[in-house]
Protein backbone atom coordinates (compact mmCIF):
# COMPACT_ATOMS: atom_id res chain seq x y z
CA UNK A 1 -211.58 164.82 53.38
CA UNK A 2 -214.00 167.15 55.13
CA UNK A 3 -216.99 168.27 53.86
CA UNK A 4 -219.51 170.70 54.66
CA UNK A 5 -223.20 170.82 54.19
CA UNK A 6 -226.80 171.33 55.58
CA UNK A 7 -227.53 167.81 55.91
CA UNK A 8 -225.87 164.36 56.65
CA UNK A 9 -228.10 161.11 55.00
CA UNK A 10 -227.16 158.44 55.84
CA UNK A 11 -228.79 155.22 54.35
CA UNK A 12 -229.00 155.24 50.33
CA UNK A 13 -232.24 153.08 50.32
CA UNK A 14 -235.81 154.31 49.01
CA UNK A 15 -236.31 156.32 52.05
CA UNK A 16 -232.47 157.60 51.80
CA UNK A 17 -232.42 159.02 48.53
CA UNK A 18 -235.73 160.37 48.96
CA UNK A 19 -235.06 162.11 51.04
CA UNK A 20 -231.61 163.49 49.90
CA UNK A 21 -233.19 163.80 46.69
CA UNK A 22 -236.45 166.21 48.15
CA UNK A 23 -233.80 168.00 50.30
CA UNK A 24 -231.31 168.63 47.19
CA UNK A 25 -234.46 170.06 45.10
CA UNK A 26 -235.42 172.29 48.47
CA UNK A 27 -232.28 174.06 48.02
CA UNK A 28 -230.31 172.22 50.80
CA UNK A 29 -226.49 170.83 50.37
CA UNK A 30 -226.64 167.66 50.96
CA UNK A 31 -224.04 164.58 51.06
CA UNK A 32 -225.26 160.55 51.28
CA UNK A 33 -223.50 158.47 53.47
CA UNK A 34 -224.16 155.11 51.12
CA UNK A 35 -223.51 151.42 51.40
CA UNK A 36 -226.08 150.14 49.95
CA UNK A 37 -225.99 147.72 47.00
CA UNK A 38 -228.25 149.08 44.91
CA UNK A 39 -228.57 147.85 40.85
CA UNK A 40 -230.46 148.24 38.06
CA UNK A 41 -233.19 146.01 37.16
CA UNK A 42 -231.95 143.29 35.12
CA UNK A 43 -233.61 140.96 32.47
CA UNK A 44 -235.31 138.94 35.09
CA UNK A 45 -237.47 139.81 37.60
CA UNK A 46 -235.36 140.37 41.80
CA UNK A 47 -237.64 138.30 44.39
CA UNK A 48 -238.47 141.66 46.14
CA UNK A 49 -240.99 144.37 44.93
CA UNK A 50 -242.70 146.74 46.47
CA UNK A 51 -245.83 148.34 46.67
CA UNK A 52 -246.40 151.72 45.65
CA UNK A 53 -249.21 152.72 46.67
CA UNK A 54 -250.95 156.27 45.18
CA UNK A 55 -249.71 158.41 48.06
CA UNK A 56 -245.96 157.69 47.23
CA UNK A 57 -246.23 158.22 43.72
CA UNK A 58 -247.19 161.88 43.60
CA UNK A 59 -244.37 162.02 46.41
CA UNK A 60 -241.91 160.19 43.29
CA UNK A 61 -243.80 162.47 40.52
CA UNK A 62 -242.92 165.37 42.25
CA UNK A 63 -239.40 164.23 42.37
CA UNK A 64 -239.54 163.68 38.88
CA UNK A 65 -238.18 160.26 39.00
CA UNK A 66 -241.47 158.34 38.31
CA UNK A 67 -240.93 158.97 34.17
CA UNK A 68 -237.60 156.75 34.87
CA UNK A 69 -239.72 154.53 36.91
CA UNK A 70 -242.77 153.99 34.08
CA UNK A 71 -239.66 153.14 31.89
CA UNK A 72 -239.25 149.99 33.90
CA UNK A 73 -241.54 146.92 35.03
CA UNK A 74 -244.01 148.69 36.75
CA UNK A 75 -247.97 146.36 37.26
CA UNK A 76 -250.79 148.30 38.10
CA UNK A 77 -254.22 146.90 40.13
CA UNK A 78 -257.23 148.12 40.54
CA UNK A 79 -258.80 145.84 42.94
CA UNK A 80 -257.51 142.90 45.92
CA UNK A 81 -258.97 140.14 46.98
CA UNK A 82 -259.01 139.04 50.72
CA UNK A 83 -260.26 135.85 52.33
CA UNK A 84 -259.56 133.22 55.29
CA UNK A 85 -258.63 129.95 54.03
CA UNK A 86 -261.72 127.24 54.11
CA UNK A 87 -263.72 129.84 53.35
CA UNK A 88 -265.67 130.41 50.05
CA UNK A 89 -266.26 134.31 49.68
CA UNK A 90 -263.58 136.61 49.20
CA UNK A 91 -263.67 140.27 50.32
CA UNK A 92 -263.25 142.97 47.42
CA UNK A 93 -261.29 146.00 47.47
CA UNK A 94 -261.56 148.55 44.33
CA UNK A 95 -259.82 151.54 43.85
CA UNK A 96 -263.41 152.69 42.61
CA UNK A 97 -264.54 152.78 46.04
CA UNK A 98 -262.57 155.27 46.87
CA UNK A 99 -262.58 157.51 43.84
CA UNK A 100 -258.63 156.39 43.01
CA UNK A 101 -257.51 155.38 39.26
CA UNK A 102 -255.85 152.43 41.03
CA UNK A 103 -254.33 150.91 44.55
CA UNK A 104 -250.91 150.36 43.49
CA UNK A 105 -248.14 149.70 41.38
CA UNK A 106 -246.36 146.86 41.84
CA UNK A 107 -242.33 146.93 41.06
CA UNK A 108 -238.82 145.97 42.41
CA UNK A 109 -237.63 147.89 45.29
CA UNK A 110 -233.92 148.65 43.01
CA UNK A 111 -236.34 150.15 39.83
CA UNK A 112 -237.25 152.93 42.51
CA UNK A 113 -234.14 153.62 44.17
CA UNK A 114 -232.34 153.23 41.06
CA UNK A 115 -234.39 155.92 39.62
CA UNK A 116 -234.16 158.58 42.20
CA UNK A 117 -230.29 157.96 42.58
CA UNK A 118 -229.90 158.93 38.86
CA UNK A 119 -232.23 162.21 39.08
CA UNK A 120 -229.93 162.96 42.34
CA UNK A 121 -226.98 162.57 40.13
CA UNK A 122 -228.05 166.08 38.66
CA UNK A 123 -229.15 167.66 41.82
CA UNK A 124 -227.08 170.54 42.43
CA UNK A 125 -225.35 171.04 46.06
CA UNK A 126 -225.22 166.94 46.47
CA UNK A 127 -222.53 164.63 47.31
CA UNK A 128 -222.61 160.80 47.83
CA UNK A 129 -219.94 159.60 49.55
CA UNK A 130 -219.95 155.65 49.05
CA UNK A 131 -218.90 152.36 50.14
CA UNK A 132 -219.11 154.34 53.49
CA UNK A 133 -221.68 153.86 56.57
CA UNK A 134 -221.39 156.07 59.55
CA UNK A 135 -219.07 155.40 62.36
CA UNK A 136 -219.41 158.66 64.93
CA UNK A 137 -221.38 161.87 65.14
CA UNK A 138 -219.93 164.38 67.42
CA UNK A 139 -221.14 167.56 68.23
CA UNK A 140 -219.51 170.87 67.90
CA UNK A 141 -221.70 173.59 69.01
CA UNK A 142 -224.21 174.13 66.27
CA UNK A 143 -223.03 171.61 64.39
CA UNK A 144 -222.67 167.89 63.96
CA UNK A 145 -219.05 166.18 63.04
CA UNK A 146 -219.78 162.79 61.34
CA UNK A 147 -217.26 160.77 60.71
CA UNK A 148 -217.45 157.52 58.28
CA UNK A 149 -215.92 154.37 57.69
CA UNK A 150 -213.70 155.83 55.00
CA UNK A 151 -211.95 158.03 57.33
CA UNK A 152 -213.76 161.12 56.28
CA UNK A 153 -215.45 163.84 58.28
CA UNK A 154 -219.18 165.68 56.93
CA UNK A 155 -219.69 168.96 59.12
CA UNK A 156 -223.40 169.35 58.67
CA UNK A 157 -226.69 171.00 61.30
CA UNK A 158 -228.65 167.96 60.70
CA UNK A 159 -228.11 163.79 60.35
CA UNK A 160 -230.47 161.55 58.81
CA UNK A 161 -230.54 158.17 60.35
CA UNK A 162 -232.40 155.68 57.18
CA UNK A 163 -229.34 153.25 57.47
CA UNK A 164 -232.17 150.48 58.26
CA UNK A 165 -233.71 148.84 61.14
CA UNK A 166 -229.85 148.39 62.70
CA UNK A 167 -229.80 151.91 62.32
CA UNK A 168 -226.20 152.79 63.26
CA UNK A 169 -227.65 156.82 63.66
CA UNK A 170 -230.26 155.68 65.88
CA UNK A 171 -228.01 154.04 68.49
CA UNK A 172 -225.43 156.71 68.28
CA UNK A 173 -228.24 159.20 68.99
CA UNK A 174 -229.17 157.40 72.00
CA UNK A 175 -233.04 156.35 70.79
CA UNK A 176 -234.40 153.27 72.26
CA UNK A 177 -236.59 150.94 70.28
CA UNK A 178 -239.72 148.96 70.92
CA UNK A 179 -239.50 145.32 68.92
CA UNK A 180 -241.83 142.97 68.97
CA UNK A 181 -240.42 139.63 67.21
CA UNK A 182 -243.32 137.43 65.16
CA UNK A 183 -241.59 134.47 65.11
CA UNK A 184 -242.17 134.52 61.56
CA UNK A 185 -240.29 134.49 58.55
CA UNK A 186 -241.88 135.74 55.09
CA UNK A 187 -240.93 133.57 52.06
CA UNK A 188 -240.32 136.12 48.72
CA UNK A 189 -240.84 134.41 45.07
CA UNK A 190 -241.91 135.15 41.41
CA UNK A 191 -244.37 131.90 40.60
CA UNK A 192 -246.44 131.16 37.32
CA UNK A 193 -249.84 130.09 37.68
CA UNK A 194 -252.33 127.95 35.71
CA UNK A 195 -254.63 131.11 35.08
CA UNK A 196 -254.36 135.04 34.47
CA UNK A 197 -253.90 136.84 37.64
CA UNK A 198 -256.22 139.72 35.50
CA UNK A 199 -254.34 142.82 37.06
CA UNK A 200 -255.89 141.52 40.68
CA UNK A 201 -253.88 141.06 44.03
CA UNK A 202 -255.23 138.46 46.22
CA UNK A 203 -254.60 137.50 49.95
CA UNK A 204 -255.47 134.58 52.05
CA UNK A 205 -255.05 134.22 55.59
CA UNK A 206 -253.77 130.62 56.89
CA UNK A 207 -253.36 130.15 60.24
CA UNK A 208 -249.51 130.67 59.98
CA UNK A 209 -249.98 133.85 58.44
CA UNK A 210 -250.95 135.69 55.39
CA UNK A 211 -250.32 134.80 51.77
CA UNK A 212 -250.24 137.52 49.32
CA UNK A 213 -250.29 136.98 45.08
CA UNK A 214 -248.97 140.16 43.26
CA UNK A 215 -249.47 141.03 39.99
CA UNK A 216 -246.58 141.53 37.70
CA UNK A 217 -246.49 142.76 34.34
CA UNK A 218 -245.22 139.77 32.76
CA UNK A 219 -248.41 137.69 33.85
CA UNK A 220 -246.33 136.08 36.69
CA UNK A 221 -246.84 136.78 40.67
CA UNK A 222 -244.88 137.90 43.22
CA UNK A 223 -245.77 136.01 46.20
CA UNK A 224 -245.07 137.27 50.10
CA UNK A 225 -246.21 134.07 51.99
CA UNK A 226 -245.33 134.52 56.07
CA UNK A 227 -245.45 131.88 58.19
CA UNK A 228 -243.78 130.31 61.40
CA UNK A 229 -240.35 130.03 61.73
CA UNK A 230 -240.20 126.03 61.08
CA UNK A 231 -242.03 126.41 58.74
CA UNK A 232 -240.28 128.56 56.85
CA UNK A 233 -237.20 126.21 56.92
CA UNK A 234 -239.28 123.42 55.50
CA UNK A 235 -240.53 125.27 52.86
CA UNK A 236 -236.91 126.74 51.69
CA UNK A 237 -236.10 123.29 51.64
CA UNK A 238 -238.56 121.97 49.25
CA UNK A 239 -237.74 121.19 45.33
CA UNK A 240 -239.64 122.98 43.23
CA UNK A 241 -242.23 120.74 42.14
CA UNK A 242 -243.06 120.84 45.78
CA UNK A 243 -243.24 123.92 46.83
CA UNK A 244 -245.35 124.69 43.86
CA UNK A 245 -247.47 122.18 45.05
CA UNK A 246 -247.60 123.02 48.55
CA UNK A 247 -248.00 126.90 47.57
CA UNK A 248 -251.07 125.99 45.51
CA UNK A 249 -252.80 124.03 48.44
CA UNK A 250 -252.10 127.08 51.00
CA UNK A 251 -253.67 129.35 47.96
CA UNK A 252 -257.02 127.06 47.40
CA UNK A 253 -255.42 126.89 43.52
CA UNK A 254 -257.46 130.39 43.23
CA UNK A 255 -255.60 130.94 40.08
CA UNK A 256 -255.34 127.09 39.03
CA UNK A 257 -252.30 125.42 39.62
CA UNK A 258 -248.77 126.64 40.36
CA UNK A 259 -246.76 125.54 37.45
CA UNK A 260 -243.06 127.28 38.03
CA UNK A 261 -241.56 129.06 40.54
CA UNK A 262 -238.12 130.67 40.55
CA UNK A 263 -235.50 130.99 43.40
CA UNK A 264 -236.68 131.52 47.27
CA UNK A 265 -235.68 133.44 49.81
CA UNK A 266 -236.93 134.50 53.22
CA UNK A 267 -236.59 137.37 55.93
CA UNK A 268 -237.53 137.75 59.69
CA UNK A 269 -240.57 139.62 60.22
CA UNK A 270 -240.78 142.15 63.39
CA UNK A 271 -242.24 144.80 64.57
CA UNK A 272 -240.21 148.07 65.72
CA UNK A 273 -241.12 151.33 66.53
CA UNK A 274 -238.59 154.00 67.96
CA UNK A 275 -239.80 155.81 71.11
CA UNK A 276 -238.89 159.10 69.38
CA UNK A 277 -237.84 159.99 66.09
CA UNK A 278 -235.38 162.92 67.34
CA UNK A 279 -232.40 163.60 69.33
CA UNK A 280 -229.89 166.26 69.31
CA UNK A 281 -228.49 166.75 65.72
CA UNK A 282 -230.32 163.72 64.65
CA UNK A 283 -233.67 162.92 62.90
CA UNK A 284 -234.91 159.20 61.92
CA UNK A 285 -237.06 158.03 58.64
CA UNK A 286 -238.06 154.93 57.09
CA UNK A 287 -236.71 151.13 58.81
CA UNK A 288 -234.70 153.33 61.03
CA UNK A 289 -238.07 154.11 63.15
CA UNK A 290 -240.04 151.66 61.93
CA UNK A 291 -240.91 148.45 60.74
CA UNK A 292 -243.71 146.67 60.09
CA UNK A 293 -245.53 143.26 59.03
CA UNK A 294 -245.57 142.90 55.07
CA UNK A 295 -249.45 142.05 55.51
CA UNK A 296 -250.53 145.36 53.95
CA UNK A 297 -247.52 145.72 51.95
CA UNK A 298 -247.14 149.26 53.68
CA UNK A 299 -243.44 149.10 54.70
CA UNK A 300 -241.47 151.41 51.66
CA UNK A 301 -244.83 153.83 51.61
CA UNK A 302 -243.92 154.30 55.37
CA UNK A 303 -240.63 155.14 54.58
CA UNK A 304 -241.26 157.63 51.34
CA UNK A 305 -243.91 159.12 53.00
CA UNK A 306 -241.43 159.94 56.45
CA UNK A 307 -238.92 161.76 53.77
CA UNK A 308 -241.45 163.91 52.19
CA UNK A 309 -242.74 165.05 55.52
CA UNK A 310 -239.34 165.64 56.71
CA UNK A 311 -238.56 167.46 53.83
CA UNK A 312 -241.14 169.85 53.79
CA UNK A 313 -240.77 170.45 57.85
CA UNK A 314 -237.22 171.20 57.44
CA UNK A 315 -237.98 173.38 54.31
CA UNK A 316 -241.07 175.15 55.98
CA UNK A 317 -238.94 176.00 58.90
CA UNK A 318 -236.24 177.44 56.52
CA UNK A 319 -238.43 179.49 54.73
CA UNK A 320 -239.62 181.13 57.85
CA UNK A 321 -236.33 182.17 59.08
CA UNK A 322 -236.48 179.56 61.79
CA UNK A 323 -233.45 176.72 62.70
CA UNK A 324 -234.39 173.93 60.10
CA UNK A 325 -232.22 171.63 62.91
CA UNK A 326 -233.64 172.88 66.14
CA UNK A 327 -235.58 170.62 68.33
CA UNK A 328 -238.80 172.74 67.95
CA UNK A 329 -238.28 172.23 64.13
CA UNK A 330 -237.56 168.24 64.62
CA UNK A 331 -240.42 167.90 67.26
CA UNK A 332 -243.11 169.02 64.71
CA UNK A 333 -241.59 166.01 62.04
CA UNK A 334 -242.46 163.77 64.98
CA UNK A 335 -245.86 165.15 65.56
CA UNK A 336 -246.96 164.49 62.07
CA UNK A 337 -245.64 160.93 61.61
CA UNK A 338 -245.49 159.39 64.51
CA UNK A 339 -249.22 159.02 65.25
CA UNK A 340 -249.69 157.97 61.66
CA UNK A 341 -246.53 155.15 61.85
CA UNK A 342 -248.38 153.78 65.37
CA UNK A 343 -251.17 153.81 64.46
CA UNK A 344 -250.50 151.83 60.96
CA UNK A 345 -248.36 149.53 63.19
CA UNK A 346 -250.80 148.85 65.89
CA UNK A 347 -253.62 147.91 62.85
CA UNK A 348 -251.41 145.62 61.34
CA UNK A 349 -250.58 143.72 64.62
CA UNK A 350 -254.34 143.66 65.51
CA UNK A 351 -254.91 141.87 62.12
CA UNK A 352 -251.71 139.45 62.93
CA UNK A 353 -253.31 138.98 66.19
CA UNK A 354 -256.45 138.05 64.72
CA UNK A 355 -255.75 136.06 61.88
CA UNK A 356 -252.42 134.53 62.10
CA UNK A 357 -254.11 131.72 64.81
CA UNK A 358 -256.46 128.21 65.23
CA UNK A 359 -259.03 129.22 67.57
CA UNK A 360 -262.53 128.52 66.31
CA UNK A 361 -264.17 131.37 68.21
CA UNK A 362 -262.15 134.06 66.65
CA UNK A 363 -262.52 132.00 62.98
CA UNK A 364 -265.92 132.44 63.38
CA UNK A 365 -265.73 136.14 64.41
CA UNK A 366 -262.77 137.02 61.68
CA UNK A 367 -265.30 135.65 58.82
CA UNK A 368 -268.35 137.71 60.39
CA UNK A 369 -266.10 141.06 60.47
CA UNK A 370 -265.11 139.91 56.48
CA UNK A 371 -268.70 139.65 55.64
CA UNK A 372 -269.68 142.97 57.36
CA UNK A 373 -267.04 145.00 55.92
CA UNK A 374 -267.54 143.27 52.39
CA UNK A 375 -271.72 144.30 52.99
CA UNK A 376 -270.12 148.48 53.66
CA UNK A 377 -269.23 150.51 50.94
CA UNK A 378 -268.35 153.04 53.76
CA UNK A 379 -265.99 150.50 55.55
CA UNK A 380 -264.09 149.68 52.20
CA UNK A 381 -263.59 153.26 51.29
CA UNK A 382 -262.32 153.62 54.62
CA UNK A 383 -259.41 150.91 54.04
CA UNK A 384 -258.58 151.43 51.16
CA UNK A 385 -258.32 155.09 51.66
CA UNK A 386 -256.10 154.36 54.72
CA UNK A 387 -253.74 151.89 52.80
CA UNK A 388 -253.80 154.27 49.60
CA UNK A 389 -252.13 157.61 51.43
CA UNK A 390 -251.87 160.36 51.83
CA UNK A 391 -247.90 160.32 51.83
CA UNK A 392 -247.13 162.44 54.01
């Protein structure tokens, strides 16, 4: 089969069908290259959730797939807590003190994508074309020729690349990538505690790396807890009585002890940044330009807030008579994320750098920039604003 449309996405993620999804609605065919496993939420809770943070969800509003998200387990707070284990004061963040209603909305990564999928299901001039993954892209004069693992061909002026951080797109395009491995490995669970989380997320950072408590709806935590490599091992390897145990000594038993914990898993934490996000027929968004440390819990905000901007470049362009594909058109996508992406990346490693370590000089220093912060109204409005949005 051979189809032909405006644009190729390939990658049926968040950042994916976003993206498909804002294109579709901007009056561009569109067909998904898609083999992604992607279900909807179940009876219990899936170890990984997001965090949406305010700038994404007027990006999933506009989309009109946040009513289908609100339908699902969706935890709202207002306020985090931050501090460096041994120590006695923790940091506030409120959503007050930046003027927002809240900081984020906690809920599984499938409730999202599930929900834009099914509003893309009624998008006119859209195609999914699934289990497929993209195995060439040729190009024919104005065009691009993609062929997938299926044996079919999609004639489009534009390919998406948001098939991951092994984006298959971005090699094909010829894009190099920066990676900087951690060493780490984050550990994903859903745990009950002692005591009511009360809408609050909390962080402490250990020496191995941060340890994040997210509140869910049902009174339980998610918990994001990286750490070295080894460590990670021993940790996996734990019953649960330990690891409950264990997790509750890393935490300081802030919320009283761990009582339960459900199944474990853990992922490889890196950083990767692509030295462009263009080439040719080809434009990149989400894990397939970037990735970042789950400190900040910043990662699918990245990606949603890529797709909108590439949507409304490409529609801009459009509207203006201009070549939505050109590399003029592509080059100003670029321009307005890339800064952003590096810059979020580069903050997050300087707070790896700084906190995810023994040396008593810099524990001594990390606690004075805490209490400094913590004593600035200006300085929290100015984090949480940057962590908050805008999306695009």
């Amino acid at each position: 089969m051979t189809l032909r449309v405006d644009v190729a996405v390939a990658g049926g993620g968040i950042a994916g069908s976003v993206v498909a999804l804002g294109l579709a609605r901007a009056g561009f065919t569109v067909t998904l290259i898609d083999d992604t496993v992607v279900t909807t939420p179940g009876e219990h809770y899936a170890m990984r959730v997001a965090s949406i943070n305010p700038g994404s969800e007027s990006v999933l509003r506009r989309l009109h797939a946040w009513p289908l998200i609100e339908a699902g387990r969706v935890s709202t707070f207002d306020r985090i807590l931050v501090w460096e284990q041994g120590g006695d004061e923790a940091l506030q963040f409120d959503a007050a003190d930046a003027g927002l209603p809240h900081l984020a909305r906690i809920l599984e990564n499938d409730l999202v994508a599930a929900a834009v999928r099914h509003r893309l299901s009624d998008a006119e001039g859209f195609h999914r074309l699934r289990p497929a993954r993209v195995e060439s892209i040729a190009t024919a004069g104005a065009h691009a020729d993609v062929t997938t693992s299926a044996g079919d061909t999609v004639r489009c002026r534009l390919v998406v690349g948001a098939d991951g951080a092994a984006s298959r797109v971005r090699a094909l395009a010829g894009i190099r990538r920066d990676v900087f491995d951690y060493r780490q490995r984050a550990v994903v669970a859903r745990v009950a505690s002692a005591e009511s989380h009360g809408g609050a997320a909390r962080q402490v950072f250990l020496a191995g790396g941060p340890l994040a408590f997210l509140p869910l709806v049902d009174g339980t935590c998610s918990i994001v807890w990286s750490m070295r490599e080894a460590d990670a091992a021993d940790v996996l390897a734990l019953d649960d009585a330990s690891f409950c145990e264990r997790l509750g000594d890393a935490f300081g038993h802030r919320l009283g002890a761990v009582q339960s914990s459900g199944p474990r898993a853990a992922f490889a934490l890196h950083r990767g940044h692509a030295t462009r996000y263009h080439a040719g027929p080809v434009a990149l968004v989400g894990d397939a330009c970037h990735t970042v440390h789950p400190l900040a819990g910043l990662g699918a905000n990245q990606g949603i807030a890529d797709a909108a901007a590439l949507v409304d470049v490409l529609a801009t362009a459009r509207d203006r008579d201009q070549d939505f594909a050109s590399s003029r058109t592509l080059a100003a996508y670029q321009r307005r994320r890339r800064p952003l992406n590096a810059a979020t990346l580069a903050t997050m490693d300087l707070f790896h750098l700084g906190f995810a370590n023994e040396f008593r000089a810099l524990s001594s220093l990390r606690s004075t920039l805490l209490g400094l912060v913590d004593g600035s109204h200006v300085a929290r409005r100015f984090f949480v604003r940057r962590a908050s949005g805008p999306a695009s």
